[in-house]
Protein backbone atom coordinates (compact mmCIF):
# COMPACT_ATOMS: atom_id res chain seq x y z
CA UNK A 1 -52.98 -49.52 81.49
CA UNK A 2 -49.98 -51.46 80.26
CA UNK A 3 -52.25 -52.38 77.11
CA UNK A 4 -53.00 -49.32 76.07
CA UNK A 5 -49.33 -48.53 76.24
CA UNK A 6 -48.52 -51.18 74.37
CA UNK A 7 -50.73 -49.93 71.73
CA UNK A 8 -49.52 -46.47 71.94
CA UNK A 9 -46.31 -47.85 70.75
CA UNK A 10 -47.17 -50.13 67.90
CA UNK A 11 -49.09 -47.18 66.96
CA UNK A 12 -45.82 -44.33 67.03
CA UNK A 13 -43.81 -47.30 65.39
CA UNK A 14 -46.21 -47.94 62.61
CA UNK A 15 -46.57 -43.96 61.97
CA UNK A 16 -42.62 -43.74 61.67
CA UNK A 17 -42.80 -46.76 58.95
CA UNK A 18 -45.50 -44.79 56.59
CA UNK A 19 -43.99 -41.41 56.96
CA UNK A 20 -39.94 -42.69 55.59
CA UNK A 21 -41.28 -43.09 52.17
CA UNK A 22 -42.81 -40.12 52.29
CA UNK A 23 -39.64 -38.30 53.48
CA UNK A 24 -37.75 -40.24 50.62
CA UNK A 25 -39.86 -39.33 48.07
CA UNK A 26 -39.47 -35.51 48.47
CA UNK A 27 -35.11 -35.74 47.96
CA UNK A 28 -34.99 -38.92 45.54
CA UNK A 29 -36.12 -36.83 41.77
CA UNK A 30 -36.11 -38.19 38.53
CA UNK A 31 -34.92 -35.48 36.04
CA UNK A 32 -34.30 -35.39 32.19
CA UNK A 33 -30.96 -34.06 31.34
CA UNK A 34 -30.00 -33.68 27.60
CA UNK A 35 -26.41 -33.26 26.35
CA UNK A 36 -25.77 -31.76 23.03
CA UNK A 37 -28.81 -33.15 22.48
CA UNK A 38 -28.43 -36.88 23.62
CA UNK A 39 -31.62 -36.41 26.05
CA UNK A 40 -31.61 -39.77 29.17
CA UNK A 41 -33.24 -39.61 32.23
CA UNK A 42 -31.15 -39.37 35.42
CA UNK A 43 -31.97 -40.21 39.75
CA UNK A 44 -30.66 -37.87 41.61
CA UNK A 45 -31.30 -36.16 45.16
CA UNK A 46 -29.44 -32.94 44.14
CA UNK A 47 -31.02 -29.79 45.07
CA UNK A 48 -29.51 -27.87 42.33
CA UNK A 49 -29.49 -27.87 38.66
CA UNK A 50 -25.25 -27.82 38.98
CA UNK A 51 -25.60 -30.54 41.97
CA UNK A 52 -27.27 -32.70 39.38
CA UNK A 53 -24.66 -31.98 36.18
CA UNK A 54 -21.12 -32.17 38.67
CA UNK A 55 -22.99 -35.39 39.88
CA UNK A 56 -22.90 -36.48 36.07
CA UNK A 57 -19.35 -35.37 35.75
CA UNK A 58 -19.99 -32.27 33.55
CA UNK A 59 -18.19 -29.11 34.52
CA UNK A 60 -20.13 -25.99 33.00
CA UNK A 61 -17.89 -23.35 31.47
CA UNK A 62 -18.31 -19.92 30.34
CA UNK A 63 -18.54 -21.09 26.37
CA UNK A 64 -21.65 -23.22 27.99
CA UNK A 65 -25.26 -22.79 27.28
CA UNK A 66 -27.67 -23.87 30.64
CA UNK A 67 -31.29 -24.11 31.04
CA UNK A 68 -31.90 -23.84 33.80
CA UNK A 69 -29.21 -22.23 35.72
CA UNK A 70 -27.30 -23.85 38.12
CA UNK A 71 -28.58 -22.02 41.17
CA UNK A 72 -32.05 -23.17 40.41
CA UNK A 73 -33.64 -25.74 42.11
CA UNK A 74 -34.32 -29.26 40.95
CA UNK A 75 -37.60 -31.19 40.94
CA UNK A 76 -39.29 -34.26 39.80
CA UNK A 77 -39.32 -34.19 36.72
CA UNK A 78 -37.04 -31.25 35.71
CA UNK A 79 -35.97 -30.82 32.15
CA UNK A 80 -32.06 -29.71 32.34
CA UNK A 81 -30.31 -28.86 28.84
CA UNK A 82 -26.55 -28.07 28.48
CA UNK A 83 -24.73 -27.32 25.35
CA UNK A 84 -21.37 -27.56 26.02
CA UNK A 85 -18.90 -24.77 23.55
CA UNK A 86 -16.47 -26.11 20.67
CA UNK A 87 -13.87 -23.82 19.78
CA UNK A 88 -13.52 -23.92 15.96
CA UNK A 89 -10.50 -22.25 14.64
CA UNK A 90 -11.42 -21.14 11.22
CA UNK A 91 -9.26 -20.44 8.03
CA UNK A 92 -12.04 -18.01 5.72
CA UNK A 93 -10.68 -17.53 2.58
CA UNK A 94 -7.00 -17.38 3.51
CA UNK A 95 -7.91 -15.30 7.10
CA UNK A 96 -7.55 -16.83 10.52
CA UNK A 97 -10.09 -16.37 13.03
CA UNK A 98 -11.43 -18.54 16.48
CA UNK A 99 -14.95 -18.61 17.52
CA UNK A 100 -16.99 -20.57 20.16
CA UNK A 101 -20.22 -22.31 19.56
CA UNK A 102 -22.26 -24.49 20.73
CA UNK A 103 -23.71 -26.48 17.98
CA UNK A 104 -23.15 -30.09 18.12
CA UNK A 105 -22.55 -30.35 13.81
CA UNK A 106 -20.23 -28.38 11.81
CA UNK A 107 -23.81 -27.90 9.97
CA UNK A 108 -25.19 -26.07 12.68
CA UNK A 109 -22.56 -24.47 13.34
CA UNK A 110 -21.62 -22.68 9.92
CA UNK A 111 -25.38 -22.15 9.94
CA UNK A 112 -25.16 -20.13 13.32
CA UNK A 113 -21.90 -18.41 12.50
CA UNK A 114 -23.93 -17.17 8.80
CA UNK A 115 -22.07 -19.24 6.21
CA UNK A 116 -24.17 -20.44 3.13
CA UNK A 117 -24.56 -24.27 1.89
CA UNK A 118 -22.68 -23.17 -1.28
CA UNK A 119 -19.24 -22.73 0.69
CA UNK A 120 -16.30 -24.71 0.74
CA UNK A 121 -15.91 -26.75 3.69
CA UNK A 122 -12.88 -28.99 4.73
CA UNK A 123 -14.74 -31.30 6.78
CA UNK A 124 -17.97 -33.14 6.20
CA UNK A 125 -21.08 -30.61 7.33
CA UNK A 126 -22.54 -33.56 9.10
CA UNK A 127 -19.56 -34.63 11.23
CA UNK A 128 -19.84 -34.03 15.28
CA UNK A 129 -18.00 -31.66 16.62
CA UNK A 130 -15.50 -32.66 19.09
CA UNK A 131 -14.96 -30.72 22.84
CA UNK A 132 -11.73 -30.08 21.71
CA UNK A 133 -10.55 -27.33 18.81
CA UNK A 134 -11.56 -28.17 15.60
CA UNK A 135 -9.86 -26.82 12.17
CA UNK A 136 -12.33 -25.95 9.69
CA UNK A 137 -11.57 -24.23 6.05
CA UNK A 138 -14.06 -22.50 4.18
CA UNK A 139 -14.15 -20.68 1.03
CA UNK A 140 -16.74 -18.13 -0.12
CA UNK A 141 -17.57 -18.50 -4.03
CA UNK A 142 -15.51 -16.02 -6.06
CA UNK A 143 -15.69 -14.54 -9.44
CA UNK A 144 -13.39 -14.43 -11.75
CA UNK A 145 -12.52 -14.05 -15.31
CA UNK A 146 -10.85 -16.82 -17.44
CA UNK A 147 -9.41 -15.65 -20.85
CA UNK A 148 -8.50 -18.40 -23.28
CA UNK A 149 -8.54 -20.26 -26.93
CA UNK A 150 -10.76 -16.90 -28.55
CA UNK A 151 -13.50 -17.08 -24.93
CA UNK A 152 -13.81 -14.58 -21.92
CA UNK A 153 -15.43 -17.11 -19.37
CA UNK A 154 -16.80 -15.55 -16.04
CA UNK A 155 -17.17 -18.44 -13.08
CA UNK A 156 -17.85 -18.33 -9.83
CA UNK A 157 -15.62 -20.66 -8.22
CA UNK A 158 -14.63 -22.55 -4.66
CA UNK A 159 -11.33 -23.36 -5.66
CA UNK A 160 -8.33 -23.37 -3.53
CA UNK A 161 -6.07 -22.52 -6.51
CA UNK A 162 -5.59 -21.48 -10.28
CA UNK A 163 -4.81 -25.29 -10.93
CA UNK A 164 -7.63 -26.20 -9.43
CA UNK A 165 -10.18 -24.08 -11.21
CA UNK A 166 -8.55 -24.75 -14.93
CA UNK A 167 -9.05 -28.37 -13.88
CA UNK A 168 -12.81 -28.21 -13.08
CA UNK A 169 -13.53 -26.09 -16.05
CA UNK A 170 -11.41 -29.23 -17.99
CA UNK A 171 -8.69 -26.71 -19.64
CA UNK A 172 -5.83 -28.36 -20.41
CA UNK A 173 -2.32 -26.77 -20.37
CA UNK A 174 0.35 -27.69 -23.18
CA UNK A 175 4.15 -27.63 -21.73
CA UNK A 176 4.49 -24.48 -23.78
CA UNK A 177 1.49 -22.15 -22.77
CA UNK A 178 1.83 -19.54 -20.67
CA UNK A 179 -0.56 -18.31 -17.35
CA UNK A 180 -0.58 -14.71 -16.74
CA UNK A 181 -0.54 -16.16 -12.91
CA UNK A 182 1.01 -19.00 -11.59
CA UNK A 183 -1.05 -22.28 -11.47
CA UNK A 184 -0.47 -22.84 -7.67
CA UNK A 185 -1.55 -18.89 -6.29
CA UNK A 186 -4.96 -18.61 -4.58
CA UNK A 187 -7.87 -17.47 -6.46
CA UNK A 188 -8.51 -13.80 -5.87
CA UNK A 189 -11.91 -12.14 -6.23
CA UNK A 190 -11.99 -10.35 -9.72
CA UNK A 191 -9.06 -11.64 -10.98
CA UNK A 192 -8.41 -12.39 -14.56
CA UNK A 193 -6.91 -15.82 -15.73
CA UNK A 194 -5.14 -15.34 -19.15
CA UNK A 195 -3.99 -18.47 -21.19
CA UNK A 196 -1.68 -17.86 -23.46
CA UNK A 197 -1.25 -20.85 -26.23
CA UNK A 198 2.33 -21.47 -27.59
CA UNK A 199 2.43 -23.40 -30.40
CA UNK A 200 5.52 -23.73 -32.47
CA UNK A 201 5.60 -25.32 -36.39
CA UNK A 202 7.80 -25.87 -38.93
CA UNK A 203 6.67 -24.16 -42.10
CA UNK A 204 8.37 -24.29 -45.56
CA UNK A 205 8.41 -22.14 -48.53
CA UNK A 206 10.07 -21.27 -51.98
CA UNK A 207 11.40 -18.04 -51.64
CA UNK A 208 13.84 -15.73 -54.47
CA UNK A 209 17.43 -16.27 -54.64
CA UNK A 210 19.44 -12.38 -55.55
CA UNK A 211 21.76 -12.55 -57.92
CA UNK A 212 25.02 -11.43 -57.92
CA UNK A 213 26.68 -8.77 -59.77
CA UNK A 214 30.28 -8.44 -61.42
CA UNK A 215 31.86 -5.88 -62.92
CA UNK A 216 34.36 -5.26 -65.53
CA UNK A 217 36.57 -2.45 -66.31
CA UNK A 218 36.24 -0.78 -70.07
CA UNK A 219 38.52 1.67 -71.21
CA UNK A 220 36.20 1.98 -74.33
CA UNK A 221 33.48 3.15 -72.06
CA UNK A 222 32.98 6.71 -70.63
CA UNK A 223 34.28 6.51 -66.91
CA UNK A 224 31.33 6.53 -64.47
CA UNK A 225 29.11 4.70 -67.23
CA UNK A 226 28.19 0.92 -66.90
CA UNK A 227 26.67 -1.23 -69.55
CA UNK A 228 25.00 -4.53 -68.83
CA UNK A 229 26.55 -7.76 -71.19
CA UNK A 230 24.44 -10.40 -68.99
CA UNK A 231 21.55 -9.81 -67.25
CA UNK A 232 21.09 -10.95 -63.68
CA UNK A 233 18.63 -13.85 -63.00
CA UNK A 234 17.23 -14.58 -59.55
CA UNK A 235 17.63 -18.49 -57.65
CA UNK A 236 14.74 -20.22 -56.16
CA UNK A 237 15.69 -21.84 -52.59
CA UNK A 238 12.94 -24.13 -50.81
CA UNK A 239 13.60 -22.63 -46.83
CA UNK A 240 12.51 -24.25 -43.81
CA UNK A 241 11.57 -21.99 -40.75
CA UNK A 242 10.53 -22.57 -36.94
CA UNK A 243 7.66 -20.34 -36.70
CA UNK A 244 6.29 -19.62 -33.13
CA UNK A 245 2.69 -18.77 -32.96
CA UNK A 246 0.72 -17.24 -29.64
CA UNK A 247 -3.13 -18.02 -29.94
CA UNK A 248 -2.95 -18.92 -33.44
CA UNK A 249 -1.26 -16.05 -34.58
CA UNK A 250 3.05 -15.40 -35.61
CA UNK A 251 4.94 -14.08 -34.10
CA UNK A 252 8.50 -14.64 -34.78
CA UNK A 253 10.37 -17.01 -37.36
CA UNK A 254 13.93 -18.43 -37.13
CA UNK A 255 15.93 -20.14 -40.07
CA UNK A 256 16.35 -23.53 -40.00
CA UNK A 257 16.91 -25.04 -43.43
CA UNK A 258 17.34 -23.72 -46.78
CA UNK A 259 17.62 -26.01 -49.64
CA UNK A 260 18.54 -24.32 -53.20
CA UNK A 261 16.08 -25.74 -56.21
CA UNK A 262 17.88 -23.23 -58.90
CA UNK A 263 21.02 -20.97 -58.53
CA UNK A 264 20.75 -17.56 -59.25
CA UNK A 265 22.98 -16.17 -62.59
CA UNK A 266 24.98 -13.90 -61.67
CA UNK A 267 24.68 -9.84 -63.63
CA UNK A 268 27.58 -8.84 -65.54
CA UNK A 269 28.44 -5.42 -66.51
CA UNK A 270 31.12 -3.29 -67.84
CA UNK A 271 32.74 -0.46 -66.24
CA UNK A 272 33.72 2.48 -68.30
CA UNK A 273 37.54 3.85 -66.91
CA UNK A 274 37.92 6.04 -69.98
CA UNK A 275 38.06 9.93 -68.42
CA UNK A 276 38.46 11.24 -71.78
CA UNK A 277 35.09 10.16 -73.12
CA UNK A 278 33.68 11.31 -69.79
CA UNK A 279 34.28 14.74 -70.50
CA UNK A 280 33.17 14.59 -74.03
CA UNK A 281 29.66 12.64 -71.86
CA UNK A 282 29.34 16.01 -70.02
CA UNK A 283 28.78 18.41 -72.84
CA UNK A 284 25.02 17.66 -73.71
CA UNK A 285 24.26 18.62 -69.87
CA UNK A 286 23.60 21.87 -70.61
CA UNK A 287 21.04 21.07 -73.00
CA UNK A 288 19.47 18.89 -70.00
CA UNK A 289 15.49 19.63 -69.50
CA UNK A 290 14.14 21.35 -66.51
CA UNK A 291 12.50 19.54 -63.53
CA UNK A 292 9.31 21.15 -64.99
CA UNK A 293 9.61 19.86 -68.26
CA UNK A 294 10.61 16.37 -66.59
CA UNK A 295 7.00 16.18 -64.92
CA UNK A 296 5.17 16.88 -67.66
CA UNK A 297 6.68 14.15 -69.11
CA UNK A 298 6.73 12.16 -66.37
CA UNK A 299 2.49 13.21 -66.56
CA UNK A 300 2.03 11.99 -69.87
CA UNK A 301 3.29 8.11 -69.30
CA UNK A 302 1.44 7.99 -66.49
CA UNK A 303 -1.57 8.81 -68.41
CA UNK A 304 -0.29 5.52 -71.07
CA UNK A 305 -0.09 3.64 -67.77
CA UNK A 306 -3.75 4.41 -67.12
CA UNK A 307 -2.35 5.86 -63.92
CA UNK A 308 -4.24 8.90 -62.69
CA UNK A 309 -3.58 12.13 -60.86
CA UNK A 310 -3.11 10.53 -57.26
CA UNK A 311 -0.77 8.43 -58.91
CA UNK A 312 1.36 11.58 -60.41
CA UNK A 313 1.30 13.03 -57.13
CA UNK A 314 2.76 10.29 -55.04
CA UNK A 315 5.76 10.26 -57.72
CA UNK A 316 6.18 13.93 -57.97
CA UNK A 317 6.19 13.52 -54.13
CA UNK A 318 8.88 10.48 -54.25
CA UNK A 319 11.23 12.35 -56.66
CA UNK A 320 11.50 15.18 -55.50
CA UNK A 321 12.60 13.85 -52.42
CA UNK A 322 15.47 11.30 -54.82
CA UNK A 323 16.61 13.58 -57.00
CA UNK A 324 14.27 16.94 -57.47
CA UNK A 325 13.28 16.12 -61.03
CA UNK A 326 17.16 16.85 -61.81
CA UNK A 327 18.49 14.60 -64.97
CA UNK A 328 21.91 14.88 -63.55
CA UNK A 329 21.64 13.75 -59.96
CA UNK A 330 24.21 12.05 -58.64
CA UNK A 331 25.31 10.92 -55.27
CA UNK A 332 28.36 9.19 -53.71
CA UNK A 333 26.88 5.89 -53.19
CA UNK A 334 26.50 5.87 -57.69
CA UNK A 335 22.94 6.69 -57.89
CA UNK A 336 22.06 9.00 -60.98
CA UNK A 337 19.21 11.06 -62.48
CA UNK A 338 15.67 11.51 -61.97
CA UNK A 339 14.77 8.30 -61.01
CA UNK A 340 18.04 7.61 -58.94
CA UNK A 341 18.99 4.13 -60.42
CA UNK A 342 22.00 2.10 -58.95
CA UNK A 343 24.25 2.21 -60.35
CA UNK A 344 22.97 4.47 -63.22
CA UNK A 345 23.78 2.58 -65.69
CA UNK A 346 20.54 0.31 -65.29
CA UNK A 347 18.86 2.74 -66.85
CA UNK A 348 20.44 1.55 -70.44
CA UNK A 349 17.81 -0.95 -70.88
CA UNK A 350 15.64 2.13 -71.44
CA UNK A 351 18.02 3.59 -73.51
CA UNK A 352 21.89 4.51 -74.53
CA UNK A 353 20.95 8.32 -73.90
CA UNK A 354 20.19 7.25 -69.95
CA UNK A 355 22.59 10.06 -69.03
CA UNK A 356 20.97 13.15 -70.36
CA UNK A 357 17.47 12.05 -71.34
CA UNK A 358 14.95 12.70 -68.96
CA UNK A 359 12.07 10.92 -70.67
CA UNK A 360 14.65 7.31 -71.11
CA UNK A 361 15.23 8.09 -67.30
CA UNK A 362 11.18 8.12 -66.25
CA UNK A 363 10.84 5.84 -68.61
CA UNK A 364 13.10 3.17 -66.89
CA UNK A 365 12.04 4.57 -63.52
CA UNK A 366 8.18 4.00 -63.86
CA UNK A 367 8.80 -0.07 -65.38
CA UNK A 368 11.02 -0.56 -62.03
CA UNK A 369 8.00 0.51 -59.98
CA UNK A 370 5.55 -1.34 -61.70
CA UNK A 371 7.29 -4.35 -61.31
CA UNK A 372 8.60 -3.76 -57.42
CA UNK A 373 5.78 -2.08 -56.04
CA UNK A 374 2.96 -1.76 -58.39
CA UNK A 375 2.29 1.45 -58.40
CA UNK A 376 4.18 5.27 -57.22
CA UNK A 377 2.14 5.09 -54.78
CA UNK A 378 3.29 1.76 -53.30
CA UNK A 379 6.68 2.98 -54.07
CA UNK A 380 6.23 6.50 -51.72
CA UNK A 381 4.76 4.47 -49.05
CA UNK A 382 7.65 2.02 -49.32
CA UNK A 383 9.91 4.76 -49.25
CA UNK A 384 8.28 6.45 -46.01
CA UNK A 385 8.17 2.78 -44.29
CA UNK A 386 12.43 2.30 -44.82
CA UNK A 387 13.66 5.75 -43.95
CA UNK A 388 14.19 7.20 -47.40
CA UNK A 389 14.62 4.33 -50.16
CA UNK A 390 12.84 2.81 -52.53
């Protein structure tokens, strides 16, 4: 009796010794857990899939990804996968903005969040992102339009700034050129980029000297009448200017040197003061031709000239407006007859009968617009440009 008691024992004892393992084996687990995916293999007796991570020290958040959830049971072998959140706080193209992800990489990240390989990034695409916040820039390619040296370039750009962009497309800036925008704003979407380039030069040339006139008073002479004794001659002067060009072309000139290669001679001319022979002067007025008769004239040289009807026109046109064909014409400034010479008494080189003779008068008038303006044409349109003078 006592030996089969004695077995009965040994026999309880040895069943309690083969179930404990068995008991042990059903709470100890082995489980892979992966972390932003750094995958190890963990021992744990947790129940739960959030036993298991507060075990490891991770605290899940609402920014979290889980698989599985924490309520769900853990077994042998259980795969558990937690992507923690990163908050990025992103500057996109001048705009704040936060978001939460979960990527480990700024790669993945931008990737998730839609943003193309060609952007601007501030940070290397391949760094980790930290738990903590994380400041990211990013510019979208933009378009613009840069304007310069004779070229309309269109580029699509990263670029922070103007600066920047003129310095990737290797434009260079003198101290004088001008931007339509200034070199540190932000490129805009559309914009235009204009380069102005300033260039300034010195630039010389010979230019005509006028000559002076002096006058002497003849009581021989008719009053009112003048008579030239030495004829004017013009100077030559060598003149240096500062010339200021924008893209190649002028656009305003300053004096800076004038150096005189031949004085000019100055005109000298008698003044008639006699008002006794000025009367006598008036007499053959009368007998002055009409303004008719003075184009007809004025018709025929032309047609010596080799000067055709467009030609007559444009002087018809210019005299009428000086003097109305009138032989007589005078005004207070000292201009006389048709061609309304000043003084009047130019027109002597045509002729002594300048006063009253309307062909001396054309005559004189049509050599002093050859050798001005070429032609009555250039003469009218000189006239129209200067408000009346020719």
């Amino acid at each position: 009796m006592l030996r089969s008691v004695k077995y009965g024992l040994n026999g309880a004892v040895l069943a309690g010794l083969i179930a404990t393992p068995v008991l042990w084996n059903s709470v100890d687990k082995q489980v892979d857990l992966v972390v932003d995916g750094q995958a190890r293999t963990v021992q744990t007796t947790a129940q739960h899939v959030g036993d298991v991570l507060s075990a490891e020290g991770y605290h899940v958040t609402g920014h979290d990804l889980l698989a599985p959830a924490a309520s769900s049971a853990v077994h042998d072998g259980t795969r558990i996968v937690l992507r923690r959140g990163r908050l990025l706080d992103l500057n996109v193209d001048g705009e704040q903005t936060q978001v939460w992800t979960t990527a480990p990489t700024v790669a993945e990240a931008l990737a998730q969040l839609g943003y193309s390989t060609s952007d601007f990034v501030s940070v290397s695409r391949s760094q980790r992102l930290p738990l903590g916040v994380t400041d990211i820039a990013i510019r979208t390619p933009q378009l613009v339009t840069v304007v310069h040296d004779g070229k309309h370039e269109q580029v699509t750009t990263t670029d922070a700034t103007v600066a920047q962009l003129l310095d990737d497309m290797g434009i260079v800036l003198g101290s004088s050129d001008k931007l339509s925008v200034a070199a540190g704003s932000p490129i805009t979407a559309g914009e235009t980029i204009r380069i102005e380039r300033i260039a300034k030069k010195l630039v010389t040339r010979t230019v005509a000297v006028p000559f002076p006139t002096k006058q002497q008073h003849d009581s021989a002479m008719a009053a009112g009448t003048t008579k030239i004794v030495q004829a004017g001659k013009k100077g030559r002067a060598k003149v240096t200017y500062a010339v200021v060009y924008v893209d190649g072309n002028p656009i305003g000139e300053t004096k800076v040197n004038s150096v005189t290669l031949s004085a000019p001679r100055a005109q000298v001319e008698k003044v008639g003061t006699s008002a006794s022979l000025a009367a006598a002067a008036e007499a053959p007025a009368a007998a002055a031709p009409s303004p008719g008769t003075a184009k007809a004239i004025a018709k025929q040289l032309l047609a010596q000239r080799g000067w055709g009807d467009n030609q007559y026109n444009c002087l018809v046109t210019l005299w009428n407006h000086e003097s109305s064909w009138r032989v007589h014409a005078a005004n207070g400034s000292g201009a006389y007859g048709i061609p309304q010479a000043l003084p009047g008494s130019k027109m002597a080189s045509a002729g002594p009968d300048w006063q009253n003779n309307a062909e001396t008068q054309i005559k004189w008038g049509l050599g002093y617009i050859s050798s001005r303006y070429g032609t009555p044409c250039g003469a009218w349109s000189q006239w129209q440009a200067n408000g009346g003078w020719y």
